[in-house]
Protein backbone atom coordinates (compact mmCIF):
# COMPACT_ATOMS: atom_id res chain seq x y z
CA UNK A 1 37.59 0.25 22.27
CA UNK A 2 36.38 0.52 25.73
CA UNK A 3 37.61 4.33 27.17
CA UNK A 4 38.64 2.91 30.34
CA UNK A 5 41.26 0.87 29.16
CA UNK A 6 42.64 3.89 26.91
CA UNK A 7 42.61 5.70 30.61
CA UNK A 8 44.28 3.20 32.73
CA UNK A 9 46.99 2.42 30.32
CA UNK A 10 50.67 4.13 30.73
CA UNK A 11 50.72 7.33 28.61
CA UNK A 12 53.20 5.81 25.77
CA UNK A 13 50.39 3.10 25.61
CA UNK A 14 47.72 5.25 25.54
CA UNK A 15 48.57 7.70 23.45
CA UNK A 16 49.81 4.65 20.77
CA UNK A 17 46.07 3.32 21.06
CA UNK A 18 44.64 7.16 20.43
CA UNK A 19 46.57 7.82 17.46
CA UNK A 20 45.60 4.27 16.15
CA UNK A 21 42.44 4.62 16.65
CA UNK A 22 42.15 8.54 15.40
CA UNK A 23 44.44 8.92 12.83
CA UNK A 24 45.38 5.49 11.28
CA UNK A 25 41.11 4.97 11.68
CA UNK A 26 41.77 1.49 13.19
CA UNK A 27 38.41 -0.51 14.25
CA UNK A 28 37.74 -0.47 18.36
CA UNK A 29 38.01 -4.36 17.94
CA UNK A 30 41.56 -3.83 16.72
CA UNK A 31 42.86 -0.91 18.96
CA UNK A 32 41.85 -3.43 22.00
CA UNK A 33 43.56 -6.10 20.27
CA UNK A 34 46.82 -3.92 19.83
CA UNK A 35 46.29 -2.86 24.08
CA UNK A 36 45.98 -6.72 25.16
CA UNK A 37 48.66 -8.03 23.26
CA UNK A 38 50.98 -4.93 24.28
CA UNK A 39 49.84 -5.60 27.58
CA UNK A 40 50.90 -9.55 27.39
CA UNK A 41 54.00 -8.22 25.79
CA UNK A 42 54.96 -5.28 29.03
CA UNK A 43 53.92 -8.01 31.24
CA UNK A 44 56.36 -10.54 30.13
CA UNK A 45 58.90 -7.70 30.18
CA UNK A 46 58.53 -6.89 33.46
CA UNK A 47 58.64 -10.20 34.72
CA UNK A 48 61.77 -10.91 32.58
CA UNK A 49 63.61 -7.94 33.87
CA UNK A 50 62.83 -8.77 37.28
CA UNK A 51 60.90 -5.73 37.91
CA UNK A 52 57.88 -7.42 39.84
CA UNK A 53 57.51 -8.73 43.64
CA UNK A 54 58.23 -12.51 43.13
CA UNK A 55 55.10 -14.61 42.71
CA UNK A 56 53.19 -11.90 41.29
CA UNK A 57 50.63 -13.76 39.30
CA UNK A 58 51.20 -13.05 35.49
CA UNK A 59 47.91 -11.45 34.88
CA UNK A 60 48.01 -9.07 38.04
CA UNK A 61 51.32 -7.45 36.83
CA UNK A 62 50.83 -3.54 36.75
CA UNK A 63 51.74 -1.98 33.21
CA UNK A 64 51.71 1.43 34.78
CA UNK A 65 55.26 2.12 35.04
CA UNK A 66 56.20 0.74 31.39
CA UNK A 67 57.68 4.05 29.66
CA UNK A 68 60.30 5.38 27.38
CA UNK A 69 63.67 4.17 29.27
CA UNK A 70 62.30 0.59 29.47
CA UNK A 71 61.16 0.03 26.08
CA UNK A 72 64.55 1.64 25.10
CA UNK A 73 66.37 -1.65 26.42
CA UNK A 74 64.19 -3.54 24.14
CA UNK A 75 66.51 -5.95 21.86
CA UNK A 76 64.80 -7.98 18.72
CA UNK A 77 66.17 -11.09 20.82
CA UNK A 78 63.69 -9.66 23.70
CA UNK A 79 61.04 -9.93 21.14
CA UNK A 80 62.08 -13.31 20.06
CA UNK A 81 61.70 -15.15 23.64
CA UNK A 82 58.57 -13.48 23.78
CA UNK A 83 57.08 -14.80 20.60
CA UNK A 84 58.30 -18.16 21.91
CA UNK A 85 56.91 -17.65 25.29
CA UNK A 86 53.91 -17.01 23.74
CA UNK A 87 53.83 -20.46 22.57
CA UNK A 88 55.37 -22.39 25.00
CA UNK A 89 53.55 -20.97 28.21
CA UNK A 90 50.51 -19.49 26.47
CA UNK A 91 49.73 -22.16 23.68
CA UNK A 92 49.30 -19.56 21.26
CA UNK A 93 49.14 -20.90 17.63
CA UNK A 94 50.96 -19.26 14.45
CA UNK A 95 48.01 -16.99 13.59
CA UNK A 96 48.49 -15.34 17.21
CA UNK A 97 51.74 -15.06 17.14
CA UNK A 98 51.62 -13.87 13.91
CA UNK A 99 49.53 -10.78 15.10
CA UNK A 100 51.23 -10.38 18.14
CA UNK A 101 54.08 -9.82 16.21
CA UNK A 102 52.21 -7.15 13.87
CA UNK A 103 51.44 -5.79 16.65
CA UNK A 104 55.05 -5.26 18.15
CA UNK A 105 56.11 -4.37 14.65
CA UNK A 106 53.31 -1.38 14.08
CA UNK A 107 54.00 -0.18 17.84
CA UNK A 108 57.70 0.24 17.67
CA UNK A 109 57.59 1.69 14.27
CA UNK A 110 55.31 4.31 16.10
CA UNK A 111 57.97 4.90 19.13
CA UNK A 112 60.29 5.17 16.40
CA UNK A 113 59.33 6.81 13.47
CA UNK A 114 56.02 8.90 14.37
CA UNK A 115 56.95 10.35 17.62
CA UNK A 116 60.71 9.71 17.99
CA UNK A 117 60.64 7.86 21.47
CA UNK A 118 63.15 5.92 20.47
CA UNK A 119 66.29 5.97 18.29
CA UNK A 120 66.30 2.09 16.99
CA UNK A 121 63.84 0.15 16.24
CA UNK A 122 64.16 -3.27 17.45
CA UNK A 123 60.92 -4.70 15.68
CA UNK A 124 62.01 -3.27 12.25
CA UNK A 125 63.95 -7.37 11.07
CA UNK A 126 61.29 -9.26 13.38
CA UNK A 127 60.09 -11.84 11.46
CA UNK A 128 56.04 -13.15 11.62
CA UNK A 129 55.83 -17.00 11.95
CA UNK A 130 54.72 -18.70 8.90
CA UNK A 131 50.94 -19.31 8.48
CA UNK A 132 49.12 -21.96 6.91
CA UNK A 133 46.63 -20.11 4.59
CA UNK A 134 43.35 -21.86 4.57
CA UNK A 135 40.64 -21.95 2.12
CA UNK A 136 37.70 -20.19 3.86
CA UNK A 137 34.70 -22.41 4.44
CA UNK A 138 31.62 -21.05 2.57
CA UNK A 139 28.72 -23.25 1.55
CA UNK A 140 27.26 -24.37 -1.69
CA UNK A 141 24.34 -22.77 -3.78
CA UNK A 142 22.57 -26.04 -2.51
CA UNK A 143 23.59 -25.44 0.66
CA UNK A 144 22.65 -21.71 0.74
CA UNK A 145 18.90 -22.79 -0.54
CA UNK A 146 18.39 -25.19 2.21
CA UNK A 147 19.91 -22.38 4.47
CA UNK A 148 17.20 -19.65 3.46
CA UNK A 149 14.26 -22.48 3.42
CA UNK A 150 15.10 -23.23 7.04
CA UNK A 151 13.66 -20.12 7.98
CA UNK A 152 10.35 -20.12 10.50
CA UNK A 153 9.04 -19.15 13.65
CA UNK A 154 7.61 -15.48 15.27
CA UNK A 155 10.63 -14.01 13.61
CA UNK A 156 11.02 -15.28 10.22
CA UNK A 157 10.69 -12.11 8.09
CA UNK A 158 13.48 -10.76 10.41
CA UNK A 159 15.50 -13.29 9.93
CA UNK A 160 14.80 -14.29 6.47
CA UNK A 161 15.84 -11.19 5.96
CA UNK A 162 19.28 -11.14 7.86
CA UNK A 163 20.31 -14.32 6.20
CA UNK A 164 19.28 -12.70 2.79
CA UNK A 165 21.33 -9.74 2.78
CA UNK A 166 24.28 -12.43 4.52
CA UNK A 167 24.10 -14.00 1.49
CA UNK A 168 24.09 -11.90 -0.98
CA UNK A 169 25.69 -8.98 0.37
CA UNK A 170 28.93 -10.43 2.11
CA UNK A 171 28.48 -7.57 4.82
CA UNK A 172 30.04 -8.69 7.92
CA UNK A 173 28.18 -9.32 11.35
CA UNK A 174 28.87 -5.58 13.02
CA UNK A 175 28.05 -4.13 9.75
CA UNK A 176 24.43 -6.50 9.49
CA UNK A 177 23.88 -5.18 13.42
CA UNK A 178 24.81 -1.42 13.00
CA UNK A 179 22.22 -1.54 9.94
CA UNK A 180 20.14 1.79 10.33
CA UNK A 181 17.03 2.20 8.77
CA UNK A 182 18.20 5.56 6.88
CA UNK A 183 21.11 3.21 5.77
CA UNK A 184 18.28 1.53 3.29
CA UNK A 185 18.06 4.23 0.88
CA UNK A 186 15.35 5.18 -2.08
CA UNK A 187 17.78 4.36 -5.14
CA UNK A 188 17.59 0.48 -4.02
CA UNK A 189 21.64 1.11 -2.59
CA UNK A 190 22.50 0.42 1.22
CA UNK A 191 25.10 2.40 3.23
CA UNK A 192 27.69 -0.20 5.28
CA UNK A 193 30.03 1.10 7.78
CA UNK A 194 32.72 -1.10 7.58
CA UNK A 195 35.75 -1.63 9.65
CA UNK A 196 37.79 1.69 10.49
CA UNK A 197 34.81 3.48 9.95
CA UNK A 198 35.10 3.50 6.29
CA UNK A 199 31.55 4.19 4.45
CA UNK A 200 30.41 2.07 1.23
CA UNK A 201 27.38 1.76 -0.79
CA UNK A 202 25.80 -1.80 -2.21
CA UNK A 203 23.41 -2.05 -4.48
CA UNK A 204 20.55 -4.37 -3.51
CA UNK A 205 19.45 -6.88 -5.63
CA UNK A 206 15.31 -7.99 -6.11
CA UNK A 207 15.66 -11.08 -2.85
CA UNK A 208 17.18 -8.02 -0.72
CA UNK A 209 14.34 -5.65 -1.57
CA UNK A 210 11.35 -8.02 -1.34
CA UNK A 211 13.23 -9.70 1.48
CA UNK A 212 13.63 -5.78 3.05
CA UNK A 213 9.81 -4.62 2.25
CA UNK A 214 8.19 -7.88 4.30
CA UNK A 215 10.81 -7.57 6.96
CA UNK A 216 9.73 -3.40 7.17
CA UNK A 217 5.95 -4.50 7.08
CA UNK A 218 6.08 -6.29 10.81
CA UNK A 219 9.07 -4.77 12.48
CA UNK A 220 8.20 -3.55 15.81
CA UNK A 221 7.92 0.49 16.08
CA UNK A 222 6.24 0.49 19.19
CA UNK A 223 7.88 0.40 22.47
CA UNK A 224 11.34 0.28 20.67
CA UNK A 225 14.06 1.94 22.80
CA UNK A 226 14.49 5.23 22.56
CA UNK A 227 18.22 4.79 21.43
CA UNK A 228 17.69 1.94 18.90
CA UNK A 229 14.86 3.99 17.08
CA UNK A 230 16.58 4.05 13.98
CA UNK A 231 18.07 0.69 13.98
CA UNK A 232 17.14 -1.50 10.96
CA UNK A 233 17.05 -5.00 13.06
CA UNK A 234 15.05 -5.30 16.17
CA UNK A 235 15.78 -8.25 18.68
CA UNK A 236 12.47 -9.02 21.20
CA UNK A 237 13.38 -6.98 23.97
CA UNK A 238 12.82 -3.88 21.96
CA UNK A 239 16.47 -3.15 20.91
CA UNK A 240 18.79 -2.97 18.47
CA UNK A 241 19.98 -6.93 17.69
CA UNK A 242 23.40 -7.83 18.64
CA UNK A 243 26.19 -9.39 17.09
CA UNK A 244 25.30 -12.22 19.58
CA UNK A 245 21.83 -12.92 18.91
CA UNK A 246 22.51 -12.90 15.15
CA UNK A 247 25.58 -15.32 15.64
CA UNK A 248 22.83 -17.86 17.96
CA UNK A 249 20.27 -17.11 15.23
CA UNK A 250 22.24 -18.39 12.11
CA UNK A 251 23.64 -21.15 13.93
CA UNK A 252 20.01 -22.72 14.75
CA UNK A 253 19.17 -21.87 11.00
CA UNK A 254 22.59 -23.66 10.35
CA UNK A 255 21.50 -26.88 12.56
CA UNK A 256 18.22 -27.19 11.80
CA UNK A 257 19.30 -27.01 7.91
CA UNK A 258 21.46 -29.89 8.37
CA UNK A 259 24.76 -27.79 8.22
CA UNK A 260 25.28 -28.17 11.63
CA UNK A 261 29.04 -28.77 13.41
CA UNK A 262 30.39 -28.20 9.57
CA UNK A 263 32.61 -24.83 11.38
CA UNK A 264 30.13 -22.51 9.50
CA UNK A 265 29.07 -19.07 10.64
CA UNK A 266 28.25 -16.09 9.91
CA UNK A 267 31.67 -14.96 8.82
CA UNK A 268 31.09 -17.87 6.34
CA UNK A 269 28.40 -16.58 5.01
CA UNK A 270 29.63 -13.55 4.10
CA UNK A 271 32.53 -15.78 2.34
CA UNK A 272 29.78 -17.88 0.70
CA UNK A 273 28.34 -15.03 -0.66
CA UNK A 274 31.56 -14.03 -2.12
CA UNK A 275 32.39 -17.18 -3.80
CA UNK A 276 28.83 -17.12 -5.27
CA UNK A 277 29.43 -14.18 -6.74
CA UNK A 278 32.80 -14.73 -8.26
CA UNK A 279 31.49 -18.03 -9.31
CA UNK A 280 28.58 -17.66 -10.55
CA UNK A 281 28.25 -14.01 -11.78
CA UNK A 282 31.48 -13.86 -13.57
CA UNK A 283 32.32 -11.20 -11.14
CA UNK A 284 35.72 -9.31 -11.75
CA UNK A 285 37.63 -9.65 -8.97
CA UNK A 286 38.40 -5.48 -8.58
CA UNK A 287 34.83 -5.21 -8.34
CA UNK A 288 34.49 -7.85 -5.85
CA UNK A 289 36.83 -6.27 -3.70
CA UNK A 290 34.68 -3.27 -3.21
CA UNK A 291 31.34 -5.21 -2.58
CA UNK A 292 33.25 -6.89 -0.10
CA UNK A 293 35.00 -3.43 1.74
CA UNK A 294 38.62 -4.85 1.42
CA UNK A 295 41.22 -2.29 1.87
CA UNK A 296 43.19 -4.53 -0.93
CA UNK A 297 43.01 -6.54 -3.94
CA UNK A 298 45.06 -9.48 -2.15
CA UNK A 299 42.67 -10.18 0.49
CA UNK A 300 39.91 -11.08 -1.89
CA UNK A 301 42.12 -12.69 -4.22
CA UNK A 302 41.33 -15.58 -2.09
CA UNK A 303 38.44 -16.60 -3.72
CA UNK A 304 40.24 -17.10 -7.17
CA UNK A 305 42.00 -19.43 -5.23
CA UNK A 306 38.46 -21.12 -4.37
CA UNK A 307 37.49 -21.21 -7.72
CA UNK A 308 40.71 -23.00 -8.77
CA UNK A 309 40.38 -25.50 -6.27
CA UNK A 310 36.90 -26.60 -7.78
CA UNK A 311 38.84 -26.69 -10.89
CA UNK A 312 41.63 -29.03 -9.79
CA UNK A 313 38.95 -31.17 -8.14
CA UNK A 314 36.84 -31.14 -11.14
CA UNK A 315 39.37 -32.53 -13.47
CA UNK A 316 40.86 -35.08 -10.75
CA UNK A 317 37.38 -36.69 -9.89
CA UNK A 318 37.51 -37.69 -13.59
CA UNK A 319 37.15 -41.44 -13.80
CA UNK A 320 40.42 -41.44 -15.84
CA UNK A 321 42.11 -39.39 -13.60
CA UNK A 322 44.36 -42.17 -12.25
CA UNK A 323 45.02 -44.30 -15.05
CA UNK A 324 48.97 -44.21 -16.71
CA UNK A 325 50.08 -46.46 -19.10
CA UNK A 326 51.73 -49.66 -18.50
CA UNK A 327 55.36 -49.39 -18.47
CA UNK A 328 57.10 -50.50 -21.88
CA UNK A 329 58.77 -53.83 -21.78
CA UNK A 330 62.85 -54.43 -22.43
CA UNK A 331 63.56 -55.57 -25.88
CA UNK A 332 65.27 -58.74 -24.40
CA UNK A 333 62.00 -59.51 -22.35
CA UNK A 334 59.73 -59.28 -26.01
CA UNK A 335 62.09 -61.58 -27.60
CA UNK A 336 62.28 -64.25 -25.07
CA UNK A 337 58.08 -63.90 -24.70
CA UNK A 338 58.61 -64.71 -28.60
């Protein structure tokens, strides 16, 4: 998370993102996501209580003087209209207001529980709105092919490369783009640094390594900056790629494969490469779950679901699948047709 929101938040704020960040090892993407939905949240508070000049502009509403005593008056009905605010002025859908209220949930628990601020905890019966769980996108083996054959232009080791360890890793983009070259190690394993900093090794089958020792034969080790030395991926102005040129990159791969405007990226890959894998390589799902750096067993569980899916439509694309037997006739009706 950028320091300088950390610094210009109120202290019970600040020291709620530090200890989230520190202790519970939450990602910066998440910390910042707990400090702008607690800042909607104080915002909408402040309004609500009538503690900001009239026609202050909802996103110019200082947080600073949010603190103990306020969030002390804080009722689960409070927490309620704001959830519904939330969709009714802000158009947010279930899955944001389902995190916003994760958010409210893990923050009071934290006033509450870990330091004591407060004596009830309003957020402890707040209920998440119901989300539709989804089937993630991922693409065929067909589809995956075409993907990799795509591949061409000043770049294409580099790239053939990035969508090769996409596909058969199921890193995820900031993992791909903090790649270091001592992360490629002699025993054929890679080191990912996954969300919350947590470390894992993946073994790297023969496409990674070949895909790895062309890539390694042209990238660029002169003029590279200074601080992106090390880093495994090199973009053309001498630096270490970002998670924005990779996201362009895959998309034009995407397009000019034909896969274009199908909602695929390179989250999806990393899903395709897990359904592959469970598919395909009779992988057991436990084991999945580590390749992929879950934290648990029901987040990858989702690709069983995949799998059965395929299954249902299997069986109903059967040519049989919609014919029943005529319905038996009445006794009276046979003997008068006699």
């Amino acid at each position: 998370m950028k320091h300088e929101l950390i610094l210009s938040s109120p202290p019970v704020l600040r020291d709620f993102l530090t200890y989230s960040e520190t202790i519970r090892g939450k990602s910066s993407k998440s910390v910042e996501e707990y400090y702008l939905d607690l800042q909607t949240f104080f915002r909408y508070l402040l309004k609500t209580r009538g503690l900001v000049p009239p026609g202050t502009e909802f996103e110019k509403i200082s947080i600073d003087c949010v603190d103990g005593k306020l969030l002390s008056t804080v009722t689960i009905s409070d927490l309620y209209a704001f959830i519904v605010y939330c969709k009714n002025d802000r158009g947010n859908n279930a899955a944001t207001r389902a995190r916003k209220t994760s958010t409210l949930r893990i923050f009071f628990k934290y006033l509450t529980s870990q330091i004591h601020l407060l004596e009830v905890n309003p957020a402890e019966l707040l209920e998440a709105p119901k989300v539709k769980s989804g089937l993630p996108r991922h693409l065929t083996l067909e589809d995956s092919l075409e993907l990799l054959s795509s591949v061409e232009g000043n770049n294409r080791e580099r790239d053939y490369c990035i969508l090769t360890l996409f596909l058969n890793c199921g890193m995820r983009l900031s993992e791909l783009c903090g790649l270091d070259l001592t992360d490629i190690r002699p025993d054929g394993t890679m080191r990912l640094l996954g969300k919350g900093n947590k470390e894992r090794i993946v073994y790297l089958n023969d496409a990674c390594t070949a895909a790895l020792a062309s890539y390694l034969a042209v990238r660029p080790n002169e003029g590279v900056n200074a601080n992106d030395k090390n880093a495994l991926f090199i973009s053309r102005n001498k630096r270490r790629i970002s998670n924005k040129t990779v996201q362009h990159l895959v998309k034009s791969y995407l397009e000019k494969a034909g896969l274009g405007g199908q909602g695929f990226s390179t989250h999806k890959l990393r899903h395709t490469a897990a359904t592959l894998m469970y598919q395909h390589g009779n992988v057991d799902i436990r084991v999945l779950k580590d390749i992929l750096g879950h934290a648990n067993l029901g987040t990858t569980q989702i690709y069983t679901h995949i799998s059965d899916m395929q299954i249902k439509r299997a069986i109903d694309s059967n040519p049989l699948s919609e014919v029943k037997a005529k319905p038996k006739q009445k006794k009276n009706e046979e003997n008068e047709s006699g």
